[in-house]
C-alpha atoms as a PDB file:
ATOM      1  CA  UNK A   1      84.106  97.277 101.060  1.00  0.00           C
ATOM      2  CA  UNK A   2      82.219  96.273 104.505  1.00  0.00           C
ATOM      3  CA  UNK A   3      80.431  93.549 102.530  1.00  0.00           C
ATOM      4  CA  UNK A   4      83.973  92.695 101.176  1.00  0.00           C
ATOM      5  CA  UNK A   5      84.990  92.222 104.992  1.00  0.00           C
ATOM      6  CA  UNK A   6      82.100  89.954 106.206  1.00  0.00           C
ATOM      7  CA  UNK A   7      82.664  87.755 103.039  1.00  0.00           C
ATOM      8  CA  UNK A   8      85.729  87.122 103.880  1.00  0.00           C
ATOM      9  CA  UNK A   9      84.979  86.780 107.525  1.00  0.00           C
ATOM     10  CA  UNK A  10      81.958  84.015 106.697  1.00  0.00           C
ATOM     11  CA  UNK A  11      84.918  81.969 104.157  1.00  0.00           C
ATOM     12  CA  UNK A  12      87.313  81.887 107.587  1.00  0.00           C
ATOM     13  CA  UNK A  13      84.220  80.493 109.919  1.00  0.00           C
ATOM     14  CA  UNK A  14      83.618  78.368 107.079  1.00  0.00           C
ATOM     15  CA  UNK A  15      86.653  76.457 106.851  1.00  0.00           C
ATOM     16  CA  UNK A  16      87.135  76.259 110.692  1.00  0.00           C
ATOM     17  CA  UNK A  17      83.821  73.991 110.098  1.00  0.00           C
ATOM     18  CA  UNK A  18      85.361  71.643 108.233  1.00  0.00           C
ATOM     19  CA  UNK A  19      87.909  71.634 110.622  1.00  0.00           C
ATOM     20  CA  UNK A  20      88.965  67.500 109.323  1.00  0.00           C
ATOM     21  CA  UNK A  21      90.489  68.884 106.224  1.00  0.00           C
ATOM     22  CA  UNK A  22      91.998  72.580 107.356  1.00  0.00           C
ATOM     23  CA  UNK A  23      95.611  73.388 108.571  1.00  0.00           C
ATOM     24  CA  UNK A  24      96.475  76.142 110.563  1.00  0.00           C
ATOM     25  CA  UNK A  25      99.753  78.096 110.389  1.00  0.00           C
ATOM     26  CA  UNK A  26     101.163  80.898 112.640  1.00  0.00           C
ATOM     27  CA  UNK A  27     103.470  83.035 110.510  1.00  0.00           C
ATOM     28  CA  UNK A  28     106.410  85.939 110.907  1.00  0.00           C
ATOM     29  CA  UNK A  29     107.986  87.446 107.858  1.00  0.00           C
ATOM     30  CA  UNK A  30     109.542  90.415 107.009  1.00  0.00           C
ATOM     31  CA  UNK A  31     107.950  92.813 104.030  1.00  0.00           C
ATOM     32  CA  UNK A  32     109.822  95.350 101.353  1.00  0.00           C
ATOM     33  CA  UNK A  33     106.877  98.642 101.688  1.00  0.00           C
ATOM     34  CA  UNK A  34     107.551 100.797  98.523  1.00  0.00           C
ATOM     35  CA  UNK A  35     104.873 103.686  98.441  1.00  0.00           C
ATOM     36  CA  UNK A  36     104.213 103.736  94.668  1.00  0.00           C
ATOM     37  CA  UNK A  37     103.634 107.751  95.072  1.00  0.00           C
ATOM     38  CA  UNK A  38     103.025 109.254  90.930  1.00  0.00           C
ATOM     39  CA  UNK A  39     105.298 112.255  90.362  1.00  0.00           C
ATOM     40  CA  UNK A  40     102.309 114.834  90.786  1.00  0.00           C
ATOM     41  CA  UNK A  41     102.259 113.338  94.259  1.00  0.00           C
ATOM     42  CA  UNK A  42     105.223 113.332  95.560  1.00  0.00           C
ATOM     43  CA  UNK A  43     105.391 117.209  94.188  1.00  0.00           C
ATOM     44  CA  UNK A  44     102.576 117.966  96.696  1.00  0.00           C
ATOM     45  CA  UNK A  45     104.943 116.173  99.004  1.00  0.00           C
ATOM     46  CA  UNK A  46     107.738 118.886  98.102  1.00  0.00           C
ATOM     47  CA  UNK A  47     105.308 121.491  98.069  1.00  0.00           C
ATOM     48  CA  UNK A  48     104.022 120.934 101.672  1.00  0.00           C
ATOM     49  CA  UNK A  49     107.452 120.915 103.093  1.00  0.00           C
ATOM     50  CA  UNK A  50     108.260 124.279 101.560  1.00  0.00           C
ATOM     51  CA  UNK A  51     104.840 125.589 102.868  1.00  0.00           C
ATOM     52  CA  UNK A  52     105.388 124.080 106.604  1.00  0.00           C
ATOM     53  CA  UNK A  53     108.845 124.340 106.754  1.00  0.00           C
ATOM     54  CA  UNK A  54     110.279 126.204 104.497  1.00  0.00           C
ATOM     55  CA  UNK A  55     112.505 123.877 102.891  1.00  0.00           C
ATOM     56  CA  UNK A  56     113.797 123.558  99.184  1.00  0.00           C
ATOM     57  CA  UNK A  57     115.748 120.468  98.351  1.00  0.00           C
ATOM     58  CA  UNK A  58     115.896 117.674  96.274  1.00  0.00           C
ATOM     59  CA  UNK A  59     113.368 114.709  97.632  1.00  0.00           C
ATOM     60  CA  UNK A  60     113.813 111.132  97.009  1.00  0.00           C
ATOM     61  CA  UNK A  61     111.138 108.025  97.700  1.00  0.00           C
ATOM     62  CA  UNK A  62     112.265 104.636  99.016  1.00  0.00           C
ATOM     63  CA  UNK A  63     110.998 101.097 100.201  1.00  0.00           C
ATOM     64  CA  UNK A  64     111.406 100.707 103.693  1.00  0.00           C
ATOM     65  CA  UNK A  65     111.220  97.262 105.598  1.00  0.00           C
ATOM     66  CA  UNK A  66     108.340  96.225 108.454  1.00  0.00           C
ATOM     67  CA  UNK A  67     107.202  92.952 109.495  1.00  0.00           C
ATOM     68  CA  UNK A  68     104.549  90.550 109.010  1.00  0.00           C
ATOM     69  CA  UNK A  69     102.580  88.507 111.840  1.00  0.00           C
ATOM     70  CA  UNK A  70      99.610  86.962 112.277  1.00  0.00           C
ATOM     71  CA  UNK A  71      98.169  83.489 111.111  1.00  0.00           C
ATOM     72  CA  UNK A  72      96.388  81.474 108.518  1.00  0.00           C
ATOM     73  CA  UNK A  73      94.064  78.579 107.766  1.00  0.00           C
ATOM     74  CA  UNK A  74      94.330  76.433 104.413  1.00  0.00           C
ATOM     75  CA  UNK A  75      91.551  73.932 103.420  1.00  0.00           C
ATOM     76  CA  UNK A  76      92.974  71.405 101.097  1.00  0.00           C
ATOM     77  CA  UNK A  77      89.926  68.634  99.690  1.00  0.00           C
ATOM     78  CA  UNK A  78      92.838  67.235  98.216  1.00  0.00           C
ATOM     79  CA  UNK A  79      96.634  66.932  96.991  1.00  0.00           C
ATOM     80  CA  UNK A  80      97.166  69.431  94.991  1.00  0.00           C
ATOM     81  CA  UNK A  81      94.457  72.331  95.313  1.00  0.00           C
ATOM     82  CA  UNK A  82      93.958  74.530  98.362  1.00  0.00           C
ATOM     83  CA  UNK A  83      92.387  77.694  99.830  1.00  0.00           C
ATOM     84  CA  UNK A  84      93.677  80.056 102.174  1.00  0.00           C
ATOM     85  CA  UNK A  85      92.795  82.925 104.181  1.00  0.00           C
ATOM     86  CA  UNK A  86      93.121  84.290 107.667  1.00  0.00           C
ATOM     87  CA  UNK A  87      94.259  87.539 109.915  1.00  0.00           C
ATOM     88  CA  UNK A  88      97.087  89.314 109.286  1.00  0.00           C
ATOM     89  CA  UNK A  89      99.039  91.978 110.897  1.00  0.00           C
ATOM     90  CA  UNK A  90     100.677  93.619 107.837  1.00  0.00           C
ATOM     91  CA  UNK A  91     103.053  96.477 108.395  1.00  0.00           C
ATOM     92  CA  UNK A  92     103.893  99.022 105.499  1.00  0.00           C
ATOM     93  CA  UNK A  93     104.993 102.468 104.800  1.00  0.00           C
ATOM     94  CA  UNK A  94     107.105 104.731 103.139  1.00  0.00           C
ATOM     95  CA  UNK A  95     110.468 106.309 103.555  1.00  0.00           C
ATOM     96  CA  UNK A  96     111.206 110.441 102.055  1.00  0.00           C
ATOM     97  CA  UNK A  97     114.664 111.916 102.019  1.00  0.00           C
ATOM     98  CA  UNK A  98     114.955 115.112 101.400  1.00  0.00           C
ATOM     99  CA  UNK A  99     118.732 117.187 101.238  1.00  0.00           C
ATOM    100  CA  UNK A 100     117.855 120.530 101.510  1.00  0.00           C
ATOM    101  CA  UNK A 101     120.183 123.749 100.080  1.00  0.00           C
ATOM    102  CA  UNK A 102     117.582 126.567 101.797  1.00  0.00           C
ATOM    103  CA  UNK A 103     115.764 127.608 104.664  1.00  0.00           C
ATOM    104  CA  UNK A 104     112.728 130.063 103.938  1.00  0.00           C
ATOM    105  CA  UNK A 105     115.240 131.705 101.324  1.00  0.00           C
ATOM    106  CA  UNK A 106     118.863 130.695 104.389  1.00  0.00           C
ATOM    107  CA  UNK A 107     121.760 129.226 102.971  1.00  0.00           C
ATOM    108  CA  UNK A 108     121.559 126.529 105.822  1.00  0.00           C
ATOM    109  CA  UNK A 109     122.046 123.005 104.365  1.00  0.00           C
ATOM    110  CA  UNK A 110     120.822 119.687 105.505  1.00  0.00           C
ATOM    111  CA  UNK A 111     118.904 116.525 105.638  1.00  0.00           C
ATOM    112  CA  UNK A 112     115.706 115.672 106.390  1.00  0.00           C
ATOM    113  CA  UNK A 113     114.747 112.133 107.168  1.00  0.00           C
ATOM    114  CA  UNK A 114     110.715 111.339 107.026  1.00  0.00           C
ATOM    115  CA  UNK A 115     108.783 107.699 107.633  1.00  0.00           C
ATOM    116  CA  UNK A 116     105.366 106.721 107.338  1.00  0.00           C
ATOM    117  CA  UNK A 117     104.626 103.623 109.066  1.00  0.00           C
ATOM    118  CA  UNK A 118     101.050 101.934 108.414  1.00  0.00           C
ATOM    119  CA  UNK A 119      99.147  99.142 110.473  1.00  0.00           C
ATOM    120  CA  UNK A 120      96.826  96.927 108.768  1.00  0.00           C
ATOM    121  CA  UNK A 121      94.321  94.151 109.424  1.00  0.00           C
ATOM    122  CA  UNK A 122      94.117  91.972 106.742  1.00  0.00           C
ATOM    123  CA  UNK A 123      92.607  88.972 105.192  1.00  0.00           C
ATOM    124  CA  UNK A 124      94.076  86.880 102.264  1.00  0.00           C
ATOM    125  CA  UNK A 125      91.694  84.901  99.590  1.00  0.00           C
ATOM    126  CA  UNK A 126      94.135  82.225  98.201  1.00  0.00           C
ATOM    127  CA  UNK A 127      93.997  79.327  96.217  1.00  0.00           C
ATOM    128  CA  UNK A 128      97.105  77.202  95.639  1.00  0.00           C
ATOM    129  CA  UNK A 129      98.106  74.976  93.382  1.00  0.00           C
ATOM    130  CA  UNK A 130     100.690  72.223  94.556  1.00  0.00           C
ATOM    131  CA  UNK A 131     103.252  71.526  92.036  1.00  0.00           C
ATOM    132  CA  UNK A 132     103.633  67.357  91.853  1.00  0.00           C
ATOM    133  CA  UNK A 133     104.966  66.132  94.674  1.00  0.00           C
ATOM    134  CA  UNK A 134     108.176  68.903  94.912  1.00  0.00           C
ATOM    135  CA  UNK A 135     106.521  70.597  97.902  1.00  0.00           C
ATOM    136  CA  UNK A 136     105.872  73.897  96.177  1.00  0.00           C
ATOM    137  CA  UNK A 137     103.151  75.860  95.819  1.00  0.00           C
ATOM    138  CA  UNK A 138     101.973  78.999  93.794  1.00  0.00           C
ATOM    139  CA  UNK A 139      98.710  80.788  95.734  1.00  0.00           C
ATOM    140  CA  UNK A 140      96.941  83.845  93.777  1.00  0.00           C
ATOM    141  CA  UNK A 141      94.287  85.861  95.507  1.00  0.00           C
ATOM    142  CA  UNK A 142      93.147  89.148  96.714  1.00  0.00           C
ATOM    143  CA  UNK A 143      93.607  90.374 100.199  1.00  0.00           C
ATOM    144  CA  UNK A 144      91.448  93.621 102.184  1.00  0.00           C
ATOM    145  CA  UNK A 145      93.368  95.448 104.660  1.00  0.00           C
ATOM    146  CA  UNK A 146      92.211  97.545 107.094  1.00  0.00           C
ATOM    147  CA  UNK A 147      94.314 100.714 108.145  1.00  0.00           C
ATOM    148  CA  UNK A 148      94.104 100.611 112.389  1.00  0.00           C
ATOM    149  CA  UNK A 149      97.136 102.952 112.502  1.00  0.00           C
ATOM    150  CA  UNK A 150      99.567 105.273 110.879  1.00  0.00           C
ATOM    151  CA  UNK A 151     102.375 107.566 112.411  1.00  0.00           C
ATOM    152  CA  UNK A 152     105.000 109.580 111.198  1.00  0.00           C
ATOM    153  CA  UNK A 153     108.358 110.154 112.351  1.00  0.00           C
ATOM    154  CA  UNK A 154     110.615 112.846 111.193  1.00  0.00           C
ATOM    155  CA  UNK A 155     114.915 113.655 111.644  1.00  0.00           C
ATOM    156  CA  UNK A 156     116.404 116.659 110.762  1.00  0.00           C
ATOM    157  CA  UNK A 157     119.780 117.699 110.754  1.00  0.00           C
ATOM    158  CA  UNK A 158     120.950 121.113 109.646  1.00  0.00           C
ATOM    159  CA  UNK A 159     123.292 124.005 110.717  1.00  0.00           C
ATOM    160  CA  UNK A 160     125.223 122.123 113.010  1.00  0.00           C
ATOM    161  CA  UNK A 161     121.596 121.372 115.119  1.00  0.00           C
ATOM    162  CA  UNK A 162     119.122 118.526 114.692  1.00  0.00           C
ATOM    163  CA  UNK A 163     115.722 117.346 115.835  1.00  0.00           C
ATOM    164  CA  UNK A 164     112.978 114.958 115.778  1.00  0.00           C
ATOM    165  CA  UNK A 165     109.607 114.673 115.643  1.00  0.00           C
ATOM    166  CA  UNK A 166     106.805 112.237 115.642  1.00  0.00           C
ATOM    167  CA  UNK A 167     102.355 112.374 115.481  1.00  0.00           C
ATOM    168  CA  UNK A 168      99.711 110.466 114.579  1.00  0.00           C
ATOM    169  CA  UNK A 169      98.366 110.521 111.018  1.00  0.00           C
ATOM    170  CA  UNK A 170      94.677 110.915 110.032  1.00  0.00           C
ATOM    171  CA  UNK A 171      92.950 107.723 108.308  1.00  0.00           C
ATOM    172  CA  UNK A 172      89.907 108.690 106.321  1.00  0.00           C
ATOM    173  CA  UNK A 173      89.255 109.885 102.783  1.00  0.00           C
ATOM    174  CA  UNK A 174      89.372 113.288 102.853  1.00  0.00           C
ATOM    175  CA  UNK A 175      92.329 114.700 100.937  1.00  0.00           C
ATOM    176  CA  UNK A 176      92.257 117.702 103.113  1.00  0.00           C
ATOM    177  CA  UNK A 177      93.015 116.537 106.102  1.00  0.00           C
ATOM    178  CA  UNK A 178      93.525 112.676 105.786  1.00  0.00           C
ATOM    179  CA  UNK A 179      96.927 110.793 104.979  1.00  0.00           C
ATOM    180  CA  UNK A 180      96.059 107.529 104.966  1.00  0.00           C
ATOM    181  CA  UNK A 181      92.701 105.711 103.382  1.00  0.00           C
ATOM    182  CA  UNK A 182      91.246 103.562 105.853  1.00  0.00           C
ATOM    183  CA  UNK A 183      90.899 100.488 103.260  1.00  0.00           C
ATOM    184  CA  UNK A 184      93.893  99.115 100.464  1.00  0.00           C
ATOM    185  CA  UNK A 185      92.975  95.792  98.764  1.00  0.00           C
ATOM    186  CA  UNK A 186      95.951  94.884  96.819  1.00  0.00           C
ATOM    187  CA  UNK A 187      96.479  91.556  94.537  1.00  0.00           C
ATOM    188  CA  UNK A 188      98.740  88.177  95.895  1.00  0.00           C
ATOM    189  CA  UNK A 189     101.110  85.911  94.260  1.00  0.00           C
ATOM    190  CA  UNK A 190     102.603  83.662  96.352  1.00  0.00           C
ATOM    191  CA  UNK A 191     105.267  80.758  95.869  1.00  0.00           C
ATOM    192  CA  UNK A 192     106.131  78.726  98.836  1.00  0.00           C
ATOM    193  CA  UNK A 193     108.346  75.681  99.536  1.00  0.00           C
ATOM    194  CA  UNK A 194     106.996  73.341 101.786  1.00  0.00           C
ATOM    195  CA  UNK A 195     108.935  70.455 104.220  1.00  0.00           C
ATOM    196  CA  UNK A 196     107.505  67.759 106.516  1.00  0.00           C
ATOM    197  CA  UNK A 197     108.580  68.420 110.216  1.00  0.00           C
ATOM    198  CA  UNK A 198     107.070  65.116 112.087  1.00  0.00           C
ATOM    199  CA  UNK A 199     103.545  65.075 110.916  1.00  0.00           C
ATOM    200  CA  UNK A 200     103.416  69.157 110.964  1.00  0.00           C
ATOM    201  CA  UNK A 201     104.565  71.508 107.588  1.00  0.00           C
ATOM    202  CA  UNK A 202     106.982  73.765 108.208  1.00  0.00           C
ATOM    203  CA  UNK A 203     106.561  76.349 104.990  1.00  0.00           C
ATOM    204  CA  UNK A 204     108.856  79.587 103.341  1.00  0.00           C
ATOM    205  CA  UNK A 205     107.696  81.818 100.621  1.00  0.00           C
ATOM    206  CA  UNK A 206     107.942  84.928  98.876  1.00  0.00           C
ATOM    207  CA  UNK A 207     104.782  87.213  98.223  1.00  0.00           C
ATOM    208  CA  UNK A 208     104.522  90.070  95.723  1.00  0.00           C
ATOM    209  CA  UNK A 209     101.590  91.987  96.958  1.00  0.00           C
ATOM    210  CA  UNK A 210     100.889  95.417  94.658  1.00  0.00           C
ATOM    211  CA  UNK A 211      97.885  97.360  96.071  1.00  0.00           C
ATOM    212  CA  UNK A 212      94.999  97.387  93.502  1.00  0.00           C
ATOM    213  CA  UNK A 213      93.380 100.659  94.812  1.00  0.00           C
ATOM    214  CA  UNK A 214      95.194 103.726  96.281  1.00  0.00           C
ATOM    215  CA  UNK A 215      96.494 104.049  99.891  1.00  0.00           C
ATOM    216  CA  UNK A 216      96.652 108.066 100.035  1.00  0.00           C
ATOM    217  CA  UNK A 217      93.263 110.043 100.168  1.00  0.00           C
ATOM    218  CA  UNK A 218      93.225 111.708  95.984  1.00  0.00           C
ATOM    219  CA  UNK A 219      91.183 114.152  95.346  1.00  0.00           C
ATOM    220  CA  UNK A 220      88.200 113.764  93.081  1.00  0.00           C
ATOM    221  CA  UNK A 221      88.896 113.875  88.941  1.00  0.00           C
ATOM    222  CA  UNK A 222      92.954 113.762  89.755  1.00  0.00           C
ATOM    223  CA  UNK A 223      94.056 111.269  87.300  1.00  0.00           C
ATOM    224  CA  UNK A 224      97.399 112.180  87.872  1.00  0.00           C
ATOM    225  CA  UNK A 225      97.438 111.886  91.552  1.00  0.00           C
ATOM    226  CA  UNK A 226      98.124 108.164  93.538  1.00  0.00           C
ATOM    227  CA  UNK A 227      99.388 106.003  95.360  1.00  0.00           C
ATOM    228  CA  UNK A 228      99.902 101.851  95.837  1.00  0.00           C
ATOM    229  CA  UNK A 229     102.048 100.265  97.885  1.00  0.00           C
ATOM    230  CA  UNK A 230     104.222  97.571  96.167  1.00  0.00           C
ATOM    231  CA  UNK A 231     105.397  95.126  98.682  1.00  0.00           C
ATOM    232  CA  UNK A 232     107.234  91.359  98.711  1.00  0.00           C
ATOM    233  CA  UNK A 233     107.990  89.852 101.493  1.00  0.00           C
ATOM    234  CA  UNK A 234     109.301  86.954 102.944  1.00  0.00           C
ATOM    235  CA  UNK A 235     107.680  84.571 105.949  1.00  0.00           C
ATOM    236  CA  UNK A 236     108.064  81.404 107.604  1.00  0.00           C
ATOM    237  CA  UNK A 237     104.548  79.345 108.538  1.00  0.00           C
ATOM    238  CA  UNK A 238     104.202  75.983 110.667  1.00  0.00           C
ATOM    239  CA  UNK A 239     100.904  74.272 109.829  1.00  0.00           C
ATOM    240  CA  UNK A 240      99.137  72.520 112.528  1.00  0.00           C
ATOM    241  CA  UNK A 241      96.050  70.115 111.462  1.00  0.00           C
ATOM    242  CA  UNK A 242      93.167  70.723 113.171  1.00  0.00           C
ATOM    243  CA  UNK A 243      91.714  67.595 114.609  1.00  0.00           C
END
């Protein structure tokens, strides 16, 4: 995976040498983060609440929303093929709902309200194809992310009382003791419309983006155990050539 990163770190340096043919594109977008948890996983889930809280309910997973900043370079030798990459600040996550019927064995009744939100550094390998001249563009590619963060945040309500709570996760690989892997390389499609502001592009697309290897520490021989994130998002990017 490290030699992963400096590949993709030599390809940016790269273009910014042939800086007479490359573009370069702040972006801001927002991104749809659904966990992609398998059902053995998101019984450990259940499990762990019973175990640390005492709570039996019924759970449910959903996407959540985060946002998307960083920016990008695109090499183009010509009209209608490119190649893009640069540094991303990608935000993802995971939402659980639990409504709970029981207490450690209480007949107190409520809701529980947990998010996972997840930092990552990453760095998109694109290439584009232009369609004619109707200013779109499809992109495929791999990205590598890099988990820098991941916290928690938790709201429960119950028996007339409520409370919150928030910490720090673990990134690492240890199933024990870790929540979060520290790397997720997931797979791109991208389709973008493109206008001419002045002699700038200003540029909107959609990205599917479904994680290729699993974002929650499994434990070794656990076929049945994983977990990729599933995300599409929207962003805007204004490309800038660089002279």
């Amino acid at each position: 995976m490290k030699n992963l990163l400096l590949l993709s770190l030599v390809t940016i340096f790269s273009l910014v040498s042939l800086a007479q043919e490359v573009k370069i594109a702040p972006i801001v977008g927002l991104n749809g983060s659904y966990p992609g948890l398998s059902k053995a996983t998101q019984n450990d889930y259940s499990n762990a609440l019973y175990q640390a809280a005492g709570i039996r309910g019924t759970t449910v997973f959903m996407p959540v929303i985060r946002a998307q900043t960083g920016a990008l370079l695109e090499y183009s030798p010509n009209d209608w093929l490119s190649f893009q990459t640069g540094l991303l600040v990608n935000l993802r996550g995971a939402k659980m709902v639990t409504k709970f019927s029981s207490v450690w064995g209480t007949s107190v009744t409520g809701k529980l309200s947990a998010k996972t939100n997840i930092t990552y550094l990453e760095i998109p390998l694109l290439v584009g194809v232009g369609l004619g001249k109707s200013g779109v563009k499809v992109r495929i590619g791999p990205s590598i992310g890099v988990a820098v963060s991941a916290k928690s945040f938790v709201l429960i309500t119950g028996g007339g009382e409520s409370d919150t709570n928030s910490e720090k996760l673990n990134i690492g690989n240890d199933p024990l003791v870790d929540t979060v892997k520290p790397f997720d390389v997931s797979a791109n499609l991208n389709i973008a419309k493109q206008w001419s502001v002045g002699e700038q592009i200003l540029e909107l697309s959609i990205n599917l983006q479904p994680s290729l290897s699993n974002w929650v520490p499994i434990p070794a021989n656990s076929s049945d155990y994983y977990g990729r994130h599933i995300t599409v998002g929207i962003r805007a990017a204004y490309f800038f050539a660089v002279k």
